[in-house]
Protein backbone atom coordinates (compact mmCIF):
# COMPACT_ATOMS: atom_id res chain seq x y z
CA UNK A 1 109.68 125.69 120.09
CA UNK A 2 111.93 127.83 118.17
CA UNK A 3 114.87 126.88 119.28
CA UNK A 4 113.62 123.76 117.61
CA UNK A 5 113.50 125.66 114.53
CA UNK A 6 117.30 126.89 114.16
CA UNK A 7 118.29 123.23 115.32
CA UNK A 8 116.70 122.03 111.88
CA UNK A 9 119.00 124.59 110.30
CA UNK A 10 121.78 124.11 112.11
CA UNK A 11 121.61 120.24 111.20
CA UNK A 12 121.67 121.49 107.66
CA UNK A 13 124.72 123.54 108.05
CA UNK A 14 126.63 120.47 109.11
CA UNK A 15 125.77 119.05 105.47
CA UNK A 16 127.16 121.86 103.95
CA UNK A 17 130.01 121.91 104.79
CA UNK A 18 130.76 118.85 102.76
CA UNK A 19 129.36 120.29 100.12
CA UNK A 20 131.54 124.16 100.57
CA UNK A 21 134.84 123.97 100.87
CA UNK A 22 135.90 127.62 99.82
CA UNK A 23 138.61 130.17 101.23
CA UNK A 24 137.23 132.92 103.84
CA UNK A 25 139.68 135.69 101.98
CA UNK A 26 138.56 134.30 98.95
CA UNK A 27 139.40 136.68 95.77
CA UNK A 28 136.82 138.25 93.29
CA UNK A 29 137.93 135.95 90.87
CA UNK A 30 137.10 132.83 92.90
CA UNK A 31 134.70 133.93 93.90
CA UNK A 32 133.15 134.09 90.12
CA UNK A 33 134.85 130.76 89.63
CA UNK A 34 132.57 129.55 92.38
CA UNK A 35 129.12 130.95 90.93
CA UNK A 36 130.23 129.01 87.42
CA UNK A 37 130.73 125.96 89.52
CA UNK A 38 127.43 126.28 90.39
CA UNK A 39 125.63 127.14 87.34
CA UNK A 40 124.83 130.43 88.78
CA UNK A 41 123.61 133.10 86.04
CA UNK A 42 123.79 136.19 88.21
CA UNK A 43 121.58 137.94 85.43
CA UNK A 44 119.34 135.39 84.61
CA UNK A 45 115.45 136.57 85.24
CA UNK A 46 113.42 133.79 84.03
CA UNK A 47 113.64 130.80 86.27
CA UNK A 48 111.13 127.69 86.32
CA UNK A 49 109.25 126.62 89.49
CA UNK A 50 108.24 123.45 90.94
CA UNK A 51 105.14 123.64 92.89
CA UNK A 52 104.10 121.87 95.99
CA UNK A 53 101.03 121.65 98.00
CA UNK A 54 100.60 120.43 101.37
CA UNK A 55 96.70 119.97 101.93
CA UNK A 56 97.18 118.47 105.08
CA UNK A 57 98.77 121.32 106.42
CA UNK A 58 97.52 123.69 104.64
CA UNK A 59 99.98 125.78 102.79
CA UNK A 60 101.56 125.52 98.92
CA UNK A 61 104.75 127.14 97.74
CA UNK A 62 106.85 126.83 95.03
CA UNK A 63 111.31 126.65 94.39
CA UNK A 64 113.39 126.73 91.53
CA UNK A 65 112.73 123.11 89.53
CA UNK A 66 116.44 123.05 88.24
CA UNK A 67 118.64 124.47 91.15
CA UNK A 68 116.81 122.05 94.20
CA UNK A 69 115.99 118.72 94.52
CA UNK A 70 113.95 117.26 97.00
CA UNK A 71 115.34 114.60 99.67
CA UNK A 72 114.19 113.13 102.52
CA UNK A 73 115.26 114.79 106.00
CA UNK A 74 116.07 113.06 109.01
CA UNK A 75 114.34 115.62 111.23
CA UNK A 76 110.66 114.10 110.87
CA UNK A 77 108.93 117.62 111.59
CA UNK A 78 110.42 118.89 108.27
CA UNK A 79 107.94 118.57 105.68
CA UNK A 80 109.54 119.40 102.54
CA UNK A 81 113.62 119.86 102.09
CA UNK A 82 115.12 120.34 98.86
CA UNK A 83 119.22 120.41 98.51
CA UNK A 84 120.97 122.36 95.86
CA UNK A 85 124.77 122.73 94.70
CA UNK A 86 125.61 125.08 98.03
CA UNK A 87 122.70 125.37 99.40
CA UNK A 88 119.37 123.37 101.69
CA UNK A 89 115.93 124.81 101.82
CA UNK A 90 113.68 123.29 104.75
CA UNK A 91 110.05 123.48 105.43
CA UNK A 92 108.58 123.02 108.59
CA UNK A 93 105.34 123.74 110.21
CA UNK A 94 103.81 123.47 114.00
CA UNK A 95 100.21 123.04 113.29
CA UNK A 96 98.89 124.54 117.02
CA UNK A 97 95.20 126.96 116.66
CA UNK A 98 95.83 130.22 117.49
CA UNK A 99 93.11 133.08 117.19
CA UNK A 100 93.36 135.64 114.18
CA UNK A 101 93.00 138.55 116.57
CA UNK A 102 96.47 137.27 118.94
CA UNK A 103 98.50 136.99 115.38
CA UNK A 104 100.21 140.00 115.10
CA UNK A 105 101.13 140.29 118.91
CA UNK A 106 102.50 136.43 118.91
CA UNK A 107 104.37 137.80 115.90
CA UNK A 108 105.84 140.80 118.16
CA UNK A 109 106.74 138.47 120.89
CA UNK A 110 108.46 135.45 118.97
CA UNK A 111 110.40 138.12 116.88
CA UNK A 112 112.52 139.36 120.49
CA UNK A 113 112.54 135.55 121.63
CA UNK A 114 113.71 134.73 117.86
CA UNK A 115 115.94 137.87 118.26
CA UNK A 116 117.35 136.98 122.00
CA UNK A 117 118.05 133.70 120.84
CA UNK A 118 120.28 134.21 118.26
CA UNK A 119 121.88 136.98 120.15
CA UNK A 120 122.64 134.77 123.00
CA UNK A 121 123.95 131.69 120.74
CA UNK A 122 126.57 134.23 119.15
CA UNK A 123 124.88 134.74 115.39
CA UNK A 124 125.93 137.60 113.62
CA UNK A 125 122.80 138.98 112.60
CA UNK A 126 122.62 140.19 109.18
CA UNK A 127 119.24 141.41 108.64
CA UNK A 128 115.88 141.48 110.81
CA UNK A 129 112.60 142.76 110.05
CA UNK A 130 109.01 142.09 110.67
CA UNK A 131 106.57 142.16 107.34
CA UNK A 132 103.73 140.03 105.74
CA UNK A 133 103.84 136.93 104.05
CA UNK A 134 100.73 136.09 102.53
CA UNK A 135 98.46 138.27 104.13
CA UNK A 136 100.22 136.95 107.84
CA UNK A 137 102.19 138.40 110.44
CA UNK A 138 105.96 137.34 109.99
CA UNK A 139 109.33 137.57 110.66
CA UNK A 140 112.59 136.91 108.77
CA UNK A 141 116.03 136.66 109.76
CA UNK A 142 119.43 136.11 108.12
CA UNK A 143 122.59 135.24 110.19
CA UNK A 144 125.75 133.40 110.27
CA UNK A 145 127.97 132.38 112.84
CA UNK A 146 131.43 134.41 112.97
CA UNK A 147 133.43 131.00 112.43
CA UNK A 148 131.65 129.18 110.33
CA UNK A 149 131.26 132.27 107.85
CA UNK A 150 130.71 130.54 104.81
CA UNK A 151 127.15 129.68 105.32
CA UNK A 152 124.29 132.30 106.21
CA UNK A 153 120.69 131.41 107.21
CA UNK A 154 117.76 132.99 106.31
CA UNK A 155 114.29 132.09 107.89
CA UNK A 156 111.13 133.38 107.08
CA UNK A 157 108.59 132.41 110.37
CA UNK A 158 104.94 133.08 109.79
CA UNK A 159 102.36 132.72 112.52
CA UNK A 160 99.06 132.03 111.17
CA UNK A 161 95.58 130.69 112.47
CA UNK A 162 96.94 127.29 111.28
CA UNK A 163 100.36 127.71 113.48
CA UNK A 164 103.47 128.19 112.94
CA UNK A 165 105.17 127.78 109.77
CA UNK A 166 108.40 128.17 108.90
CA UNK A 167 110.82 128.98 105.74
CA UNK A 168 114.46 127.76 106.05
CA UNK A 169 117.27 128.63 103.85
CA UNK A 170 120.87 127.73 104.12
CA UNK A 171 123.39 128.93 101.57
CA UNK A 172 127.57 129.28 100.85
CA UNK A 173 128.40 132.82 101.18
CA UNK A 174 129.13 133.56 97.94
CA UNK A 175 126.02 132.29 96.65
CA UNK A 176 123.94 134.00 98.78
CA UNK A 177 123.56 137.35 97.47
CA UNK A 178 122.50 135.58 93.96
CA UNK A 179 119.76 133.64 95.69
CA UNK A 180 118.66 136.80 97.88
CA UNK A 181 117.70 138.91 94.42
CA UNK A 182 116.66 135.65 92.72
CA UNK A 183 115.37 133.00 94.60
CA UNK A 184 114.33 133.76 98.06
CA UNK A 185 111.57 136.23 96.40
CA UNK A 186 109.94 133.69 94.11
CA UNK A 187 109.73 131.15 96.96
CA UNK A 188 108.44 133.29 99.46
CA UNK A 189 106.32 135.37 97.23
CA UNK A 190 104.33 131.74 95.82
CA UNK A 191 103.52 130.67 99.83
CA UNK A 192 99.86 130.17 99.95
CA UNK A 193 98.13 129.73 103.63
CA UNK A 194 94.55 127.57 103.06
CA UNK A 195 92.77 127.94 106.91
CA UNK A 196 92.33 124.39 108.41
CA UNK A 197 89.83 123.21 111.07
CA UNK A 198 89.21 124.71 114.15
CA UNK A 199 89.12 120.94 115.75
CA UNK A 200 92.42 119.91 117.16
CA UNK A 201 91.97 116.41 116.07
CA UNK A 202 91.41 117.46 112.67
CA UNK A 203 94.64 118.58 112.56
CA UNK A 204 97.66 117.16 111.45
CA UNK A 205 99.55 115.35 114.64
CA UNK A 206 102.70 115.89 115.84
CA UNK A 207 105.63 113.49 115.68
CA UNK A 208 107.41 112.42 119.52
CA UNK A 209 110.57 110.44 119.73
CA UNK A 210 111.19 108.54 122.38
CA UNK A 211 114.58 109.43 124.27
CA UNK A 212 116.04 105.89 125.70
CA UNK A 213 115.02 103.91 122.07
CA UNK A 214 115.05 104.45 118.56
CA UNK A 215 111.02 105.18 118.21
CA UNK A 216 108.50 107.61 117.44
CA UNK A 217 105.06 108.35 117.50
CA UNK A 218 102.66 111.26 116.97
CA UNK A 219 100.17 112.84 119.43
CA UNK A 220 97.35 115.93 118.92
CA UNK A 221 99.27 119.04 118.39
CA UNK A 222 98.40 120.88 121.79
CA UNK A 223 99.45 117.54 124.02
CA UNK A 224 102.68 118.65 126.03
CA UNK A 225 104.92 116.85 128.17
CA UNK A 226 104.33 115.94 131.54
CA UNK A 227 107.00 114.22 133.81
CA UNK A 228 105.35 111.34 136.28
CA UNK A 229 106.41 111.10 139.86
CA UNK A 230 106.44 107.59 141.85
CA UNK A 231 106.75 105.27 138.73
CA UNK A 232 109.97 103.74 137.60
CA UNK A 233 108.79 102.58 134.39
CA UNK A 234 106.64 105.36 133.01
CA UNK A 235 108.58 108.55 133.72
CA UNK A 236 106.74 111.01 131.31
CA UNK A 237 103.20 111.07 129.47
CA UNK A 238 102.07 113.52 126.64
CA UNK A 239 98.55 114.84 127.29
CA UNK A 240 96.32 117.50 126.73
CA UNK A 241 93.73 116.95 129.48
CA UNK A 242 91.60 114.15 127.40
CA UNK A 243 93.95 112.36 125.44
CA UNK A 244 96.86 110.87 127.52
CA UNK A 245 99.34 108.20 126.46
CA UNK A 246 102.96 107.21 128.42
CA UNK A 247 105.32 105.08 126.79
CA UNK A 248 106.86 102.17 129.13
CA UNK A 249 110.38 100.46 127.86
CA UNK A 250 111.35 97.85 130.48
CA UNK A 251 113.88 94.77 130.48
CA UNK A 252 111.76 91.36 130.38
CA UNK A 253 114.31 90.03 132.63
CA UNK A 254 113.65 92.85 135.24
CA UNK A 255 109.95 92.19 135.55
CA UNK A 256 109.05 88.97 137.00
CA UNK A 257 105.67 89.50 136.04
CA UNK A 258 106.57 89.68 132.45
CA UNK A 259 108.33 86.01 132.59
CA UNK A 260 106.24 84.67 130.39
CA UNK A 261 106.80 86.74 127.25
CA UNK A 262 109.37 85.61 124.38
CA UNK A 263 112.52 88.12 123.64
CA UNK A 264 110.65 89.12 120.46
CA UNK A 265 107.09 89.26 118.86
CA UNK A 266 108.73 88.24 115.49
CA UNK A 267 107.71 84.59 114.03
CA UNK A 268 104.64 84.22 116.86
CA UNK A 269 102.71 81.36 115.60
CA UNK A 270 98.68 82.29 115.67
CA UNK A 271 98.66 79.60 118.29
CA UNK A 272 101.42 82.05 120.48
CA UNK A 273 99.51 84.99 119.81
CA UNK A 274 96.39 83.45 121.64
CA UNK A 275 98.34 82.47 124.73
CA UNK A 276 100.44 85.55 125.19
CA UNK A 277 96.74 87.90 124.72
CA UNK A 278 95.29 85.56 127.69
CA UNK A 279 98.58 85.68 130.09
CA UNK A 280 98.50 89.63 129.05
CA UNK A 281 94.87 89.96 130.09
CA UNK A 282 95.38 87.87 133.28
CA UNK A 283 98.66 90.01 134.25
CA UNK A 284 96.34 92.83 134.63
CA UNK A 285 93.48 91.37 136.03
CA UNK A 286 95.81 90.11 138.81
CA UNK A 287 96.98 93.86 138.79
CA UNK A 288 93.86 95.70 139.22
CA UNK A 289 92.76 93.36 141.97
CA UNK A 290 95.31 93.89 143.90
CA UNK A 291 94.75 97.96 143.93
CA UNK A 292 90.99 96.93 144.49
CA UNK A 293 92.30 95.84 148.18
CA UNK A 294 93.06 99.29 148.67
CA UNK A 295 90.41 101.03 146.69
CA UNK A 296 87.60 99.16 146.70
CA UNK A 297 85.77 101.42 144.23
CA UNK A 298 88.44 101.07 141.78
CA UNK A 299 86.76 99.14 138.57
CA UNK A 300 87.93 96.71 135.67
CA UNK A 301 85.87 96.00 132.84
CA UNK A 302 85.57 94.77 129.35
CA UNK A 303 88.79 93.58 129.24
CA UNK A 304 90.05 92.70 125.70
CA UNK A 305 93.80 91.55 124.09
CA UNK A 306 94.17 90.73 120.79
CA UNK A 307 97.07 91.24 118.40
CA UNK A 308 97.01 93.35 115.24
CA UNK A 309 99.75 94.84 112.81
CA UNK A 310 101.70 98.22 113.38
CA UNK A 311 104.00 99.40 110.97
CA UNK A 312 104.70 95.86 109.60
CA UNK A 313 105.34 94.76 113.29
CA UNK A 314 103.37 92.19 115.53
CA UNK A 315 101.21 94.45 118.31
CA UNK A 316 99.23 93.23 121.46
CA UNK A 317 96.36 95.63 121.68
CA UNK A 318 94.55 95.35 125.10
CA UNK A 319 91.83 97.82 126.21
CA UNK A 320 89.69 98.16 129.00
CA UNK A 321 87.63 99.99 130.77
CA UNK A 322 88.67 101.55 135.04
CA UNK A 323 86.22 103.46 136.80
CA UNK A 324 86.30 106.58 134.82
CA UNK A 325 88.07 106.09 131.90
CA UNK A 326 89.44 103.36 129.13
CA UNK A 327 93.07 102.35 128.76
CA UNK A 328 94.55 101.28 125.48
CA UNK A 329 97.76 99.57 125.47
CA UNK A 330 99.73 99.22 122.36
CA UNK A 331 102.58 96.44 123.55
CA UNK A 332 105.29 95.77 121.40
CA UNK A 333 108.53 93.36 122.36
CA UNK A 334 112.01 93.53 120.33
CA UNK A 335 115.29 92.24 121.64
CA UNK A 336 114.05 91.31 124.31
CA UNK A 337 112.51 94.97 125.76
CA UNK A 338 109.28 95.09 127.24
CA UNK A 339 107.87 98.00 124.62
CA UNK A 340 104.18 99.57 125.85
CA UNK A 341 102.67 103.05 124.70
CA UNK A 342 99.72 103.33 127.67
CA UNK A 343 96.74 105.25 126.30
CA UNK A 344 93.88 106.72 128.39
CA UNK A 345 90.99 108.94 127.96
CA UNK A 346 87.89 109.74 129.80
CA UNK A 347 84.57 108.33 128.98
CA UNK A 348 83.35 112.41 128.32
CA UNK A 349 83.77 112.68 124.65
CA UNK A 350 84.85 108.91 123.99
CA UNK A 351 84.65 108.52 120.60
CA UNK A 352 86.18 111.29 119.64
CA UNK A 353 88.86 110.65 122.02
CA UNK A 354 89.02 106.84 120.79
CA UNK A 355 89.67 107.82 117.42
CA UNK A 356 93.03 109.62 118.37
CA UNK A 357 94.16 107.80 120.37
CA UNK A 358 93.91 105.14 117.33
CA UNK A 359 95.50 107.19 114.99
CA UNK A 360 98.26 107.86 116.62
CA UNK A 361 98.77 104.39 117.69
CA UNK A 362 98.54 103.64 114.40
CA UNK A 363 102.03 105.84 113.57
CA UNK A 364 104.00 103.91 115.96
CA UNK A 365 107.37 102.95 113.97
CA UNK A 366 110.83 101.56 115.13
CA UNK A 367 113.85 102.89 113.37
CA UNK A 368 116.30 100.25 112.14
């Protein structure tokens, strides 16, 4: 999960460096001829904030209003990110429930991972320390890497009852030691942690990315991955015991069973819709029957297909209930790819389970 972390940061690094382009044995006088390129009054006390609160998550902070701007990061599990002349600041959270009384240990433990990690990746570790950030356990370090030595990181990680959240800055060398004294202790020293529920599934969701095509979706924080044995098409699942859902991306052409759907869901005609729900409903019918040959007590009810809207994009929903649970299929088809995210849950705590799986059907999008 960390290691996540410093990938964010690393990403930012690489956008630095078209935006530094200074001399390693730079001279004292470039080096002030840098801090005027930036606008960077080394004595200058009173600086303006922007504040931003995150309800969802639960946390507020604030950064200098005229030295960042905010801008939309590629890396959907940043929150906030905010680019300045030299230098990125990143926000990112993991929103898991940990107990108040495990804080400080976590804190302990993540530190030495934090610590081996960087180690073992070659950082040149500038400072590292364990402290408090509002009223939590935390950790900061600041690095660099030996050949890339004009920009230095410096993360503040706090673990809270919330999760994980994490403070990422990224900064040219020579501007650093400015926004050490000046910045870095306003920003950190506004952070504000507001507790969230203890209910899972009132918590914000994570986003997943699918490996083999250019989608996402988001799941309850505590699902992790599970690989799947003896099925060619679904090959992993994310689940935390209730909730379960396995994406399935398969050729039409490969299927013969799947002959009868067009090479896109684009420009279906209501009358198209209708037929494709019934042939979809059918397909499984025929499906389950033939496992009923084997397993007599295995059960298909309620069957229903219909199609709906996701993210601006024609969806066949079809649900239905086996002999234990209810399966939710969200099927999708572009370029002529055979797109279904398979959700299941028991009937034990159904509606709660429902509602999930909903939402996070609901955050299915395709990138471009």
């Amino acid at each position: 999960m960390l290691k996540k972390f410093l990938a964010a940061a690393l990403l930012a690094c690489v956008a630095l460096n078209s935006i530094v382009q200074a001399e390693e044995s730079a001279t004292e006088k470039e080096k002030i001829q840098i801090l005027d390129l930036y606008h960077i009054n080394p004595d200058k006390t009173n600086i303006s904030m922007q504040h931003y609160k995150n309800e969802e998550y639960g946390f507020s902070f604030a950064v200098p209003e005229k030295d960042y701007k905010e801008y939309q990061s590629k890396n959907k599990n940043i929150l906030y990110s905010f680019r300045g002349d030299g230098r990125v600041f990143l926000v990112d959270c993991r929103p898991f429930i940990l107990k108040a009384k495990d804080l400080k240990t976590l804190n302990t433990k993540f530190f030495y991972k934090k610590l081996a990690d960087l180690e073992e990746k070659g950082y040149k570790i500038l400072l590292k320390e364990q402290l408090s950030i509002a009223k939590y356990p935390a950790m900061r370090f600041s690095y660099y890497l030996p050949e890339k030595e004009l920009a230095i990181f410096d993360d503040y990680i706090i673990i809270t009852p919330n999760g994980i959240y994490k403070f990422s800055y990224v900064g040219n060398r020579f501007i650093y030691p400015i926004d050490e004294k000046l910045f870095l202790p306003k920003i950190i020293q506004s952070v504000k942690i507001t507790p969230l529920s203890d209910d899972i599934y009132r918590r914000p969701f994570t986003t997943k990315t699918l490996k083999d095509y250019p989608a996402s979706f988001t799941t309850p924080a505590n699902c992790v991955l599970m690989p799947i044995k003896n099925d060619p098409h679904h090959t992993f699942a994310y689940s935390n015991g209730y909730f379960f859902v396995s994406p399935m991306i398969v050729n039409i052409t490969d299927k013969a069973e799947l002959s009868f759907y067009p090479n896109s869901f684009a420009n279906l005609s209501d009358k198209d819709k209708e037929t494709l729900a019934a042939k979809e409903a059918a397909r499984i019918q025929k499906k389950v029957e033939a496992r009923q040959k084997e397993n007599p007590k295995y059960k298909l009810d309620n069957i229903k297909a219909q199609f709906i809207t996701i993210g601006g994009e024609n969806c066949l929903n079809v649900s239905f209930d086996l002999s234990s649970s209810t399966e939710m299929d969200y099927i999708f088809v572009r370029d002529g790819k055979f797109i279904s995210f398979d959700y299941q849950y028991p009937f034990d705590d159904a509606k709660r389970q429902k509602a999930a799986v909903v939402k996070s059907a609901k955050s299915i999008r395709f990138n471009p």
